[in-house]
PDB file of N, CA and C in Angstrom:
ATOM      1  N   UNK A   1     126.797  99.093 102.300  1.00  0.00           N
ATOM      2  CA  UNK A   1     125.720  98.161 102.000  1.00  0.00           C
ATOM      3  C   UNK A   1     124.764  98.097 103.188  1.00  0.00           C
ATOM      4  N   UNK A   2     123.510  98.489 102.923  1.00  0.00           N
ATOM      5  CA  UNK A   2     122.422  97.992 103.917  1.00  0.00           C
ATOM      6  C   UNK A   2     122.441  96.509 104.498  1.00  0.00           C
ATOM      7  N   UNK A   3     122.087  96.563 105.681  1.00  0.00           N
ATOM      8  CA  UNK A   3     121.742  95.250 106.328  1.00  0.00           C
ATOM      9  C   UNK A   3     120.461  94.575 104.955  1.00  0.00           C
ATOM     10  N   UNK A   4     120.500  93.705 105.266  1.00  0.00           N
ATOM     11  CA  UNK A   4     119.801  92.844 104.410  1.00  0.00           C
ATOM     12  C   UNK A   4     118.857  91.645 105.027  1.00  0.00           C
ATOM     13  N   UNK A   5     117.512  91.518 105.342  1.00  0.00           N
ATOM     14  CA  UNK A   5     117.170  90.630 105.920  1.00  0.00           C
ATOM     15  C   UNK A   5     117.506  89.120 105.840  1.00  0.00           C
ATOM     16  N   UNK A   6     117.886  88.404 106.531  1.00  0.00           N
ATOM     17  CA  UNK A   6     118.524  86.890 106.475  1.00  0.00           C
ATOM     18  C   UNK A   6     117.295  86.007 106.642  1.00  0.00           C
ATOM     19  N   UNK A   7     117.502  84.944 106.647  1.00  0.00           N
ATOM     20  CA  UNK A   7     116.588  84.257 107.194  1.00  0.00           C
ATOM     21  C   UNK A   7     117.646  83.050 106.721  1.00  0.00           C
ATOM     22  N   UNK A   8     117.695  81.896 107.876  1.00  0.00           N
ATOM     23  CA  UNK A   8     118.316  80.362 108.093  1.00  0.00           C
ATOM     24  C   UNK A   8     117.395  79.653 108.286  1.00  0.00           C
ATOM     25  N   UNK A   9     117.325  78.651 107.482  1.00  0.00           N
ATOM     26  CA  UNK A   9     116.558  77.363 107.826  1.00  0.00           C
ATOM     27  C   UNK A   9     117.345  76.334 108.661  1.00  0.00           C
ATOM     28  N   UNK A  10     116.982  75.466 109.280  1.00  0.00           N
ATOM     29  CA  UNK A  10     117.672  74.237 109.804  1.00  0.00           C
ATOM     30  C   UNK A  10     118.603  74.637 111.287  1.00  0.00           C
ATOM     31  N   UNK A  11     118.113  75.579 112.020  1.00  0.00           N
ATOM     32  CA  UNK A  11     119.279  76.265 112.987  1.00  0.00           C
ATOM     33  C   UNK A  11     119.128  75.507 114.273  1.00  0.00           C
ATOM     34  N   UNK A  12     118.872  74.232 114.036  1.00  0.00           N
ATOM     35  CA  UNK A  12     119.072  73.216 115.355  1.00  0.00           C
ATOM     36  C   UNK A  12     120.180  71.912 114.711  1.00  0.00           C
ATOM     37  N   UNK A  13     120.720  72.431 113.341  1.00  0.00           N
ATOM     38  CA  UNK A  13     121.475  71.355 113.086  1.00  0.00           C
ATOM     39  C   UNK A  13     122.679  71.618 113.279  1.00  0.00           C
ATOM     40  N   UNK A  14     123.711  71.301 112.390  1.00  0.00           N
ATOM     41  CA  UNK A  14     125.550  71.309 112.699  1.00  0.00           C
ATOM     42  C   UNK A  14     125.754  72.609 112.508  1.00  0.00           C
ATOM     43  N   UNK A  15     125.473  72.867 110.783  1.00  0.00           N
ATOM     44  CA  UNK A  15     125.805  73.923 110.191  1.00  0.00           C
ATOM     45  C   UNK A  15     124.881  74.926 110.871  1.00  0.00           C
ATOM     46  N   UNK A  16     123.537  74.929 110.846  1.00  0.00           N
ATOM     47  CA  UNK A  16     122.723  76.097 111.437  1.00  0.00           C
ATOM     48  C   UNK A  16     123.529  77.130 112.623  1.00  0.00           C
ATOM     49  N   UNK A  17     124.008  75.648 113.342  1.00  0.00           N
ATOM     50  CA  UNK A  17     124.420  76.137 115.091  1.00  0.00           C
ATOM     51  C   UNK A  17     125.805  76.980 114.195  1.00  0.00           C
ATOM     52  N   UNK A  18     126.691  76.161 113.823  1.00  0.00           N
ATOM     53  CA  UNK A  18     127.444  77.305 113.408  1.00  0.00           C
ATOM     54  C   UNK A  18     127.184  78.449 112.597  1.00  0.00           C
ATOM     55  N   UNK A  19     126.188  78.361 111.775  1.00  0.00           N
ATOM     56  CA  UNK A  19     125.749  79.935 111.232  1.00  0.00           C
ATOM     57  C   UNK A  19     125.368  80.759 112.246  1.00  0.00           C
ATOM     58  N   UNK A  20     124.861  79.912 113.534  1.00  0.00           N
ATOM     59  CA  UNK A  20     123.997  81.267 114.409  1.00  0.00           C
ATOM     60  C   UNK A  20     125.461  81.748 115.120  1.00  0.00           C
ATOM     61  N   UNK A  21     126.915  81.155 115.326  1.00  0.00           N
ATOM     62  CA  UNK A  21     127.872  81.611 116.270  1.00  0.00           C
ATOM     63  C   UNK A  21     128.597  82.836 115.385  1.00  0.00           C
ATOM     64  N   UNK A  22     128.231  82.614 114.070  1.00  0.00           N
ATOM     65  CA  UNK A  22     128.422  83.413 112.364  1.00  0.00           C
ATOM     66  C   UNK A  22     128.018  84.537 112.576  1.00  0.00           C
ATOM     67  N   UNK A  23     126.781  84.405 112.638  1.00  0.00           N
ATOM     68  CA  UNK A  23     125.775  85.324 112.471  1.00  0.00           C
ATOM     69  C   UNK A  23     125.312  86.043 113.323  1.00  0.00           C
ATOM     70  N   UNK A  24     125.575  85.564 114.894  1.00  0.00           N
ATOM     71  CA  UNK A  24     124.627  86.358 115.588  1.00  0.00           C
ATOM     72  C   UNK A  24     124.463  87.771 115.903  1.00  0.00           C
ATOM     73  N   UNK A  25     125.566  88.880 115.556  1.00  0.00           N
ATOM     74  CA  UNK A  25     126.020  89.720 115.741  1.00  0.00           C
ATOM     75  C   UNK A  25     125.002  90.643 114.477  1.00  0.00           C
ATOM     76  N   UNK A  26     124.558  89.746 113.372  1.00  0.00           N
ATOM     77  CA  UNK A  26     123.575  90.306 112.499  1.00  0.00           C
ATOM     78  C   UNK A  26     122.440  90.622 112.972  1.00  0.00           C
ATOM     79  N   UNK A  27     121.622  91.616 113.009  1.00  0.00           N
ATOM     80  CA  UNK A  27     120.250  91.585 113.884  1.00  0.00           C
ATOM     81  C   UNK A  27     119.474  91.444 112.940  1.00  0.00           C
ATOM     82  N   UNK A  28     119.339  91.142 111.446  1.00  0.00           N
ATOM     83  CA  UNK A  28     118.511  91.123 110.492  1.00  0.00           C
ATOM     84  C   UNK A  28     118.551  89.693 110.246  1.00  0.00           C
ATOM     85  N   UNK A  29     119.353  88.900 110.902  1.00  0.00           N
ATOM     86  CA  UNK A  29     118.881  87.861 110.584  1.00  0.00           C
ATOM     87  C   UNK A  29     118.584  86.078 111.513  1.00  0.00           C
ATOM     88  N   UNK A  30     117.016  85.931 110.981  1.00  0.00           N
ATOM     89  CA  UNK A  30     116.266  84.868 111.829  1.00  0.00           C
ATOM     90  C   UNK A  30     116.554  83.568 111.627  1.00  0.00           C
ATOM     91  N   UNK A  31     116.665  82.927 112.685  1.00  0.00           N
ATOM     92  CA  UNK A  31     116.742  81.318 112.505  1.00  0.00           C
ATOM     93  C   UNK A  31     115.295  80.715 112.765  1.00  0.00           C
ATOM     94  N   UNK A  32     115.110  80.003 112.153  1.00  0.00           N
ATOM     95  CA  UNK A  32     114.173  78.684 112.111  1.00  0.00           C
ATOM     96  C   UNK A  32     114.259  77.482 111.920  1.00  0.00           C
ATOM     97  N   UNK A  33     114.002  76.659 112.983  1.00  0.00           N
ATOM     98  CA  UNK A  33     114.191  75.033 113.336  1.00  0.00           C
ATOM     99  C   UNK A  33     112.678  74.267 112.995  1.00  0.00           C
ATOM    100  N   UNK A  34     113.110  73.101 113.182  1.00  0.00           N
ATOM    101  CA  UNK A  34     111.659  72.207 112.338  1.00  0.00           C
ATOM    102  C   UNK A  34     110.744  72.560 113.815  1.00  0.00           C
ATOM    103  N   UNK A  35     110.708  72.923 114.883  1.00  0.00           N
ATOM    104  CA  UNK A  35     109.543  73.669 115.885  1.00  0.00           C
ATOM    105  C   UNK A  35     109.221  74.941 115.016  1.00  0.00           C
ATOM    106  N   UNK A  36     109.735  75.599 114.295  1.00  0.00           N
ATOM    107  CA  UNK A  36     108.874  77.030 113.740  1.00  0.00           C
ATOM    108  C   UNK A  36     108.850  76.605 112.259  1.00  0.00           C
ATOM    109  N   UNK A  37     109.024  75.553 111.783  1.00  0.00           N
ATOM    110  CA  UNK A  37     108.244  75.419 110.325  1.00  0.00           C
ATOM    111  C   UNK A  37     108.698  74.002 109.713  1.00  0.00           C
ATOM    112  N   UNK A  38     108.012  72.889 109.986  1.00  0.00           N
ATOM    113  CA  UNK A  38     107.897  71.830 109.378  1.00  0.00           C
ATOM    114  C   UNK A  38     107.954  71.661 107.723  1.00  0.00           C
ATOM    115  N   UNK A  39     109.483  71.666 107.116  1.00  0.00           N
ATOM    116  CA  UNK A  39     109.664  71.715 105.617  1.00  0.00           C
ATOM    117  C   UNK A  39     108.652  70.809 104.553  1.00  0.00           C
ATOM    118  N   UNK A  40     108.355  69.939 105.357  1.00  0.00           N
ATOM    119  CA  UNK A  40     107.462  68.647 104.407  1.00  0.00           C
ATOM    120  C   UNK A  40     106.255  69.805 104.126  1.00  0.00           C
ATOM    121  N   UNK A  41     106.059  70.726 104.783  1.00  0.00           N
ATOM    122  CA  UNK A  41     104.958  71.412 104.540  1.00  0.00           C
ATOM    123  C   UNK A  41     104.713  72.928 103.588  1.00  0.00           C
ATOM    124  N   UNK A  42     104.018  72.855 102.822  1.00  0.00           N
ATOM    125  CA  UNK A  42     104.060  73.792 101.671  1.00  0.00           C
ATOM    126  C   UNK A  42     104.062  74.918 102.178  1.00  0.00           C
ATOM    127  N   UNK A  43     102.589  75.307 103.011  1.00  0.00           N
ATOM    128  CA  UNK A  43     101.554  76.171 103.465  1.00  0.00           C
ATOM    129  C   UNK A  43     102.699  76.968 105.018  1.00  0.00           C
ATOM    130  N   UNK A  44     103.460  76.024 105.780  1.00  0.00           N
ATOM    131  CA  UNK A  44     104.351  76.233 106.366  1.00  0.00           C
ATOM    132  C   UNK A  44     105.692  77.251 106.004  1.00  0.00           C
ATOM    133  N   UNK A  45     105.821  76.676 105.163  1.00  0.00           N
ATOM    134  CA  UNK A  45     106.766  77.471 104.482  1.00  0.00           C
ATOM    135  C   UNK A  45     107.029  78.708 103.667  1.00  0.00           C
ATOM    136  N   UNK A  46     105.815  78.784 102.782  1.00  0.00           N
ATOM    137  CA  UNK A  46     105.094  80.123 102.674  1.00  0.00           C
ATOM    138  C   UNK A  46     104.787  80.798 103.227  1.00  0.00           C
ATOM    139  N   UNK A  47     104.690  80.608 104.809  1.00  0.00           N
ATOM    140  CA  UNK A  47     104.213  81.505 106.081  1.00  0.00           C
ATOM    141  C   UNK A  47     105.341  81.909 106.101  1.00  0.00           C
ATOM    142  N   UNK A  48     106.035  80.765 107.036  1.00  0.00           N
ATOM    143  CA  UNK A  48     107.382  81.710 107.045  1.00  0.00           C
ATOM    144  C   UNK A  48     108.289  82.579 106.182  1.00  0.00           C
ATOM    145  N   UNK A  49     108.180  82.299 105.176  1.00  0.00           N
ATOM    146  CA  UNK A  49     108.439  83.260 104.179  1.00  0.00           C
ATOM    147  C   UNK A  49     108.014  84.530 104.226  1.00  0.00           C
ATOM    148  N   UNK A  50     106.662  84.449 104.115  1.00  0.00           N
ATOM    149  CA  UNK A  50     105.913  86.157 104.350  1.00  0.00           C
ATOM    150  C   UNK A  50     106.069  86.733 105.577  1.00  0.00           C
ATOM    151  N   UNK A  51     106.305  85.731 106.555  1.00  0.00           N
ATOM    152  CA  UNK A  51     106.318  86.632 108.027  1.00  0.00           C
ATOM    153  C   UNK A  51     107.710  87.232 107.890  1.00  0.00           C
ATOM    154  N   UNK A  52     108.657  86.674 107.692  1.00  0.00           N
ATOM    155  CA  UNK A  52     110.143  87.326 107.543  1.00  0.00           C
ATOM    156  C   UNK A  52     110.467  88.102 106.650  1.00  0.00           C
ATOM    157  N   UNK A  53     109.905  87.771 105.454  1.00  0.00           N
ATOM    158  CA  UNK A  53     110.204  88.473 103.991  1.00  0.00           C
ATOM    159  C   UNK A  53     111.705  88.686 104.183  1.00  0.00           C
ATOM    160  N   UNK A  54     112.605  87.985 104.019  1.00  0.00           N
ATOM    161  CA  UNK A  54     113.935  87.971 103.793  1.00  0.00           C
ATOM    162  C   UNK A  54     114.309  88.388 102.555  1.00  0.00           C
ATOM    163  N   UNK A  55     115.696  88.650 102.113  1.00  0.00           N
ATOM    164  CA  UNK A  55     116.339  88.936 101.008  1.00  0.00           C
ATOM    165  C   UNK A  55     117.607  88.067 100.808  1.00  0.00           C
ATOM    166  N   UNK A  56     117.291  87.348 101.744  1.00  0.00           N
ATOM    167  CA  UNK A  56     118.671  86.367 101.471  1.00  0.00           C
ATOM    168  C   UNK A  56     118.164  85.248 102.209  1.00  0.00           C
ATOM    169  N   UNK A  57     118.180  83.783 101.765  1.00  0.00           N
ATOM    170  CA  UNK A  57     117.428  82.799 102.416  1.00  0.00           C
ATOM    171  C   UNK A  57     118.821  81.707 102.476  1.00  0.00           C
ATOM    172  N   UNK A  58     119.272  81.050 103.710  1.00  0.00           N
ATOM    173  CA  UNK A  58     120.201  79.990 104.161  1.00  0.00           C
ATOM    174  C   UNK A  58     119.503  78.715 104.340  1.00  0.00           C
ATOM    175  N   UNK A  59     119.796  78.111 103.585  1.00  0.00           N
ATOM    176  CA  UNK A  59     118.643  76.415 103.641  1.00  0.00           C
ATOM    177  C   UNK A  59     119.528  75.619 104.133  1.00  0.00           C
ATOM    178  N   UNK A  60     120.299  75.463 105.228  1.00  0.00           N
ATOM    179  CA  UNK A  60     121.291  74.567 106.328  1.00  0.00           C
ATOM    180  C   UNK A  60     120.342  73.285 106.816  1.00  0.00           C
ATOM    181  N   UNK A  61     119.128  73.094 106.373  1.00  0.00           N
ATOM    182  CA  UNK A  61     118.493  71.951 106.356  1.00  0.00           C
ATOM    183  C   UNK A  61     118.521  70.727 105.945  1.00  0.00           C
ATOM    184  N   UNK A  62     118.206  69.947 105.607  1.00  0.00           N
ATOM    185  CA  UNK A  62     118.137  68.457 105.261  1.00  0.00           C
ATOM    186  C   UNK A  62     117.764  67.508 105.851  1.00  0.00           C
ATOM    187  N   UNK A  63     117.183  66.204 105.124  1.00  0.00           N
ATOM    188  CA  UNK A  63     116.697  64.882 105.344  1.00  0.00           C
ATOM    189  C   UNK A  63     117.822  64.131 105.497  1.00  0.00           C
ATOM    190  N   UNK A  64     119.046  63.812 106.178  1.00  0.00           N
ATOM    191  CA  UNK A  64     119.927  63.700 105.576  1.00  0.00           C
ATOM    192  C   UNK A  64     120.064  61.624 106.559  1.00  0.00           C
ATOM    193  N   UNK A  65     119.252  61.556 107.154  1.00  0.00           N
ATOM    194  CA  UNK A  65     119.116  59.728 107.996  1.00  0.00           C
ATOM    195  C   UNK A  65     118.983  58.757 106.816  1.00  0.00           C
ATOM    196  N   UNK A  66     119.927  58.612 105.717  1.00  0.00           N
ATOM    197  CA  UNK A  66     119.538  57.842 104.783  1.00  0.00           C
ATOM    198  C   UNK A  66     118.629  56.571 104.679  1.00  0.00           C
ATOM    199  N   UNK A  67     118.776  55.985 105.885  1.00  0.00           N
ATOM    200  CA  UNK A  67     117.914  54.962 106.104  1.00  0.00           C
ATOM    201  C   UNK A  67     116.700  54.969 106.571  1.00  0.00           C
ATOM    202  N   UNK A  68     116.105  56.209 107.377  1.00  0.00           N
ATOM    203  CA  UNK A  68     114.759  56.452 107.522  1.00  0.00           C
ATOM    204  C   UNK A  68     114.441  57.099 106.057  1.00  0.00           C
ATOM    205  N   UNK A  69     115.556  57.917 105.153  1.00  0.00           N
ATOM    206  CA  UNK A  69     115.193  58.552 103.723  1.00  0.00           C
ATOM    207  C   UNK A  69     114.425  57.353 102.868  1.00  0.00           C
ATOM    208  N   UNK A  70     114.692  56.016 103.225  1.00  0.00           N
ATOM    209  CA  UNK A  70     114.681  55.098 102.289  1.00  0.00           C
ATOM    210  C   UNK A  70     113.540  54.381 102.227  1.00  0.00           C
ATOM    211  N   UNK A  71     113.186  54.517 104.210  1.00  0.00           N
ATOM    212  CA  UNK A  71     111.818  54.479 104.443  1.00  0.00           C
ATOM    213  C   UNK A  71     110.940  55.531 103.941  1.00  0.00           C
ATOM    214  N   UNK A  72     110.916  56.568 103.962  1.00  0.00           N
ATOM    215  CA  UNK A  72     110.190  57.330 103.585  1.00  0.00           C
ATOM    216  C   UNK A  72     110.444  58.381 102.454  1.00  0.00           C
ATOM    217  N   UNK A  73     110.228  58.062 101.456  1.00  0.00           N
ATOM    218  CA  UNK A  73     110.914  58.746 100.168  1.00  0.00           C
ATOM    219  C   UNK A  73     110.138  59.963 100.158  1.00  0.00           C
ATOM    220  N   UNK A  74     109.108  59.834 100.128  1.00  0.00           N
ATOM    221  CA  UNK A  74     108.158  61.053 100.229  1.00  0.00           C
ATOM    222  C   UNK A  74     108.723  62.249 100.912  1.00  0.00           C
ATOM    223  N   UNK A  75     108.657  61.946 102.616  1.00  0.00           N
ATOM    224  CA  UNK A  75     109.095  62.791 103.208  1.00  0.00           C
ATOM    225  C   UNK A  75     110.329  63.518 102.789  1.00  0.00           C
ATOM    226  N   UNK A  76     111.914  62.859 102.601  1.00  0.00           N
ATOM    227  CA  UNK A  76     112.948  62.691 102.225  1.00  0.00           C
ATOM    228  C   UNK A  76     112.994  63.814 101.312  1.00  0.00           C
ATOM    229  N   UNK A  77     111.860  63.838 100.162  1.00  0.00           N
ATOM    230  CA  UNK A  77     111.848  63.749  98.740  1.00  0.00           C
ATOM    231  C   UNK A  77     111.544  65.761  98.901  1.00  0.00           C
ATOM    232  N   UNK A  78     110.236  65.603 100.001  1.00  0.00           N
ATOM    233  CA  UNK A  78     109.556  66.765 100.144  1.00  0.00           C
ATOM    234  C   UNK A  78     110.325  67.954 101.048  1.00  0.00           C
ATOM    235  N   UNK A  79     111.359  67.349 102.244  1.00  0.00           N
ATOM    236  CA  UNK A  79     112.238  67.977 102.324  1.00  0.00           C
ATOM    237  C   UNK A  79     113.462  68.774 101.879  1.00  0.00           C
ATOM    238  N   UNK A  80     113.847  67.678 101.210  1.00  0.00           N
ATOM    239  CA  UNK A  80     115.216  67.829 100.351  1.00  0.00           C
ATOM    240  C   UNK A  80     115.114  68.344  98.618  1.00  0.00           C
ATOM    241  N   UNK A  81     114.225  68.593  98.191  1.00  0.00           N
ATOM    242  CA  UNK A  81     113.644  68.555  96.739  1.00  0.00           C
ATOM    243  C   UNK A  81     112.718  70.180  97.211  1.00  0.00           C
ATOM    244  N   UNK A  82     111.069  69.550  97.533  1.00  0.00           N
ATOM    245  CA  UNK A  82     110.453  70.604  97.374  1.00  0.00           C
ATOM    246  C   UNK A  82     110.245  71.583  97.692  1.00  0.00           C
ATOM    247  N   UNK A  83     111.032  71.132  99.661  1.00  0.00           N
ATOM    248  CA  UNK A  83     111.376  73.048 100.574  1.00  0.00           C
ATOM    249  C   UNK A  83     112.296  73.535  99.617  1.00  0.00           C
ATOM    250  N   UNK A  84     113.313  73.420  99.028  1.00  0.00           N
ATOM    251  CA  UNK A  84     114.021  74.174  98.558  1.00  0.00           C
ATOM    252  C   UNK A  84     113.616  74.812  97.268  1.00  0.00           C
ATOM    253  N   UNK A  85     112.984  74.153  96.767  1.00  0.00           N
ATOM    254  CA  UNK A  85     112.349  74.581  95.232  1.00  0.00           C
ATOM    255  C   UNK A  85     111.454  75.948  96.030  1.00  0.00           C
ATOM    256  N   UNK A  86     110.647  76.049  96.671  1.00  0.00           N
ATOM    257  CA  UNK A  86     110.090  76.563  97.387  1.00  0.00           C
ATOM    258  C   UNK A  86     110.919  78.294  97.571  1.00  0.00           C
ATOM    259  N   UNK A  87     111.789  77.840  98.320  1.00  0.00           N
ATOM    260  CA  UNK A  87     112.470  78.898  98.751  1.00  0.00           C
ATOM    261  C   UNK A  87     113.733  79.658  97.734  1.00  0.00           C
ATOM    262  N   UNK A  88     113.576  79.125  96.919  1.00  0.00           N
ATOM    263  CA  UNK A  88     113.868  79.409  95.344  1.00  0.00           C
ATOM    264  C   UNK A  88     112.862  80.149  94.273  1.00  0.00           C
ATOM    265  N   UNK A  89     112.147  79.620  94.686  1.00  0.00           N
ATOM    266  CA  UNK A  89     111.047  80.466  93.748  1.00  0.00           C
ATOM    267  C   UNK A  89     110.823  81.710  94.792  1.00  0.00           C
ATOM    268  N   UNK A  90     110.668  81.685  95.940  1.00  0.00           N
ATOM    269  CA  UNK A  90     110.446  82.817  96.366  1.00  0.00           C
ATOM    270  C   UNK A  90     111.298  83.382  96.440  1.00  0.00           C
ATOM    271  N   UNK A  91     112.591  83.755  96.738  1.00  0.00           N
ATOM    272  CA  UNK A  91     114.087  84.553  96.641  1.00  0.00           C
ATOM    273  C   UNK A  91     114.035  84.927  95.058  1.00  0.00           C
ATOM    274  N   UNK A  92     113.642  84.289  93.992  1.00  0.00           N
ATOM    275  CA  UNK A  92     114.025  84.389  92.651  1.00  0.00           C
ATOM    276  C   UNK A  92     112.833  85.999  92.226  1.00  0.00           C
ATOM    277  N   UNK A  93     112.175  86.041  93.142  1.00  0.00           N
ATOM    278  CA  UNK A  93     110.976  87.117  93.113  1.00  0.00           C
ATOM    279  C   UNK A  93     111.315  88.372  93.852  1.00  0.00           C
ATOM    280  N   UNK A  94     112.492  87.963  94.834  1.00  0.00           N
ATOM    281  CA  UNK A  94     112.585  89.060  95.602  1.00  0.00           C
ATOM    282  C   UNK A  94     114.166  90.015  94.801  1.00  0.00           C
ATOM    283  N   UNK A  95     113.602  91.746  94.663  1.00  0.00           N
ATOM    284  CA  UNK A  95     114.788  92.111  93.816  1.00  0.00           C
ATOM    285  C   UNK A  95     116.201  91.853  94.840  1.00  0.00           C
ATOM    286  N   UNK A  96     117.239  91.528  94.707  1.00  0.00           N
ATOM    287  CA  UNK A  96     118.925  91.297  94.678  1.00  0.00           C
ATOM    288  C   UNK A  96     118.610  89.697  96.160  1.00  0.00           C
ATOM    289  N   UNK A  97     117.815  89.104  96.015  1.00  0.00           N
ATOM    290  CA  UNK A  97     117.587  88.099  96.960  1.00  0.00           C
ATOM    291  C   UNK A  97     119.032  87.134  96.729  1.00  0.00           C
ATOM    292  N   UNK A  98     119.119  86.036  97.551  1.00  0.00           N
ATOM    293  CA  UNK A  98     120.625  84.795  97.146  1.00  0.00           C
ATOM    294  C   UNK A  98     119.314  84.068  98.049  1.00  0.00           C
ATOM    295  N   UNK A  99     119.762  82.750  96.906  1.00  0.00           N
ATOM    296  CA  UNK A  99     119.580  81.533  98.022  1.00  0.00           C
ATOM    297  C   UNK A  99     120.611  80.562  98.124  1.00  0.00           C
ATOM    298  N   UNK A 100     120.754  80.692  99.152  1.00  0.00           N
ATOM    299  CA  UNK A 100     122.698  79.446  99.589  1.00  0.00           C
ATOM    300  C   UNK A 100     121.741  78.081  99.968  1.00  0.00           C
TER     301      UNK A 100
END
């Protein structure tokens, strides 16, 4: 099996850090923390998408401060809901793509 480009979202969190001790030995595949792409953001995320063009996308991300979630549903909503819809529709385009 060919290497396969990766791409991780969220790689400053629990799980991320342990995907990168996982992973690092993969050279095809990139981490990105909310410094290289702010999820609330559409236009963000679509970048990163095209700059990596992955075939396999790891969404180890989340809104997950329930009580700032509660303050801010939006944000919460746009993290946890629409980055992923996001990165779903784009993996669902790419031929033998996964999104975990």
């Amino acid at each position: 099996m060919q290497d396969m480009n990766i791409l991780v979202f969220g790689k400053d969190g629990q799980v991320g850090r342990a995907l990168q001790n996982l992973l690092i030995s993969k050279s095809q595949t990139k981490f990105v923390g909310r410094s290289e792409c702010d999820l609330s953001n559409r236009e963000q995320i679509q970048s990163t998408l095209q700059q990596y063009q992955p075939q396999i996308i790891i969404n180890a991300s989340a809104f997950t401060a329930v009580d700032q979630a509660e303050k801010e549903p939006d944000l919460a909503h746009a993290i946890n809901g629409i980055a992923p819809s996001i990165m779903a529709e784009y993996i669902s385009k790419v031929q033998a793509g996964v999104f975990i």
